[in-house]
Protein backbone atom coordinates (compact mmCIF):
# COMPACT_ATOMS: atom_id res chain seq x y z
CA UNK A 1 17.64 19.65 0.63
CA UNK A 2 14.10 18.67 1.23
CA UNK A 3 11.89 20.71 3.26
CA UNK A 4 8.83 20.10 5.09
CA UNK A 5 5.50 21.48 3.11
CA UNK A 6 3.47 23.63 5.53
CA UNK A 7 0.43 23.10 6.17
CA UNK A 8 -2.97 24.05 4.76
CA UNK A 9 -5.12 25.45 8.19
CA UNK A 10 -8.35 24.46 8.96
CA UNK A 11 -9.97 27.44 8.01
CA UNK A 12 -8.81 27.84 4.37
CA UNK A 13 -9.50 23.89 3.99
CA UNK A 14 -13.09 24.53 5.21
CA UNK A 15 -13.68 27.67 2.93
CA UNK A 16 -12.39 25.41 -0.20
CA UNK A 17 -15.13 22.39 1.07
CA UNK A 18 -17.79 24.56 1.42
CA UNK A 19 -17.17 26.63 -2.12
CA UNK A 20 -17.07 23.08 -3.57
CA UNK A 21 -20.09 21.86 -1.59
CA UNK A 22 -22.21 25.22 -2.72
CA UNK A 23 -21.21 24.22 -6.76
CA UNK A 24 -22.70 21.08 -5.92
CA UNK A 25 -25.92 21.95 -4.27
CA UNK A 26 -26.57 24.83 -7.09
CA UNK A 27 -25.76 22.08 -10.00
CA UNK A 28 -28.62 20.42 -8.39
CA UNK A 29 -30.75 23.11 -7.85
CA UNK A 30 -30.52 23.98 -11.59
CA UNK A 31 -31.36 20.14 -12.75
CA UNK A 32 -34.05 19.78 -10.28
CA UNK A 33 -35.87 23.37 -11.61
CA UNK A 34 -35.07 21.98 -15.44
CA UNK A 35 -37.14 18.96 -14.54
CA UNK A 36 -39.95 20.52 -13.18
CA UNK A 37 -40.13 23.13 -15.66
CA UNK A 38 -39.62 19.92 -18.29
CA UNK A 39 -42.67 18.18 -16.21
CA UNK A 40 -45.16 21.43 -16.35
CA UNK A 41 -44.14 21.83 -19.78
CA UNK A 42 -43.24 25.39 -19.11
CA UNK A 43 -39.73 24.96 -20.00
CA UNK A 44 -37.83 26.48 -23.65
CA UNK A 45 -35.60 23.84 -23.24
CA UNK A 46 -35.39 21.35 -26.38
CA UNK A 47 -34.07 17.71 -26.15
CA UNK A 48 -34.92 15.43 -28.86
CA UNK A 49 -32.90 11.98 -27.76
CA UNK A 50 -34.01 10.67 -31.02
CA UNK A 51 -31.54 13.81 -32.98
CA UNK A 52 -28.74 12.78 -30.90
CA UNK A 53 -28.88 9.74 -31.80
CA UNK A 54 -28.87 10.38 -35.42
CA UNK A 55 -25.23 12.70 -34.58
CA UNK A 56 -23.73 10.07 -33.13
CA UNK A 57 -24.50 7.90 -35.96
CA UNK A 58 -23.36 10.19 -38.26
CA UNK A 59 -20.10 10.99 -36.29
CA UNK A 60 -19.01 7.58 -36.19
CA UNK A 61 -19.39 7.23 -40.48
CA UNK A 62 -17.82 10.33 -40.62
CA UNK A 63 -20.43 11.56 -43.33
CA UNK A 64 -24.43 12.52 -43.13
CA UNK A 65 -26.37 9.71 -45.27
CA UNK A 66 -29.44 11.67 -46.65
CA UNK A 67 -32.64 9.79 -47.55
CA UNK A 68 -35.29 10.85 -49.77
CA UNK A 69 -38.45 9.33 -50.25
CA UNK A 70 -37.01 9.59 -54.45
CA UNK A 71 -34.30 7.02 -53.56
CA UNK A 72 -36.67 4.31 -52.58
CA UNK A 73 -38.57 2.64 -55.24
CA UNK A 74 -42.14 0.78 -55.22
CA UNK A 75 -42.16 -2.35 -57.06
């Protein structure tokens, strides 16, 4: 037989928005510090977009291709 669900209250609904609010606003917090630390070039962080690039390439083939400056010849 089916049975009514009770319901959440108010209070434990509003602890669960705020908890999920405060991951939010500290997410931000975290990028927006990264960025100025990025800016002031005070920051240990390394991203090189031009790398990533290169491992999605080389995800998609499925193997690395290597090129050497011996490979290419001068005519």
């Amino acid at each position: 037989m089916a049975v009514p669900k009770k319901r959440r209250s108010k209070a434990k609904g509003r602890t669960r928005l705020s908890n999920w609010k405060s991951k939010g606003r500290t997410a931000a917090d975290k990028a927006l510090n990264l960025a100025k630390s990025i800016v002031k070039k005070r920051s240990t962080f390394l991203f090189d977009p031009k790398k990533k690039k290169v491992e999605e390439n080389s995800s998609q083939d499925g193997k690395m291709e290597q090129t050497s400056e011996d490979d290419i010849t001068e005519e």
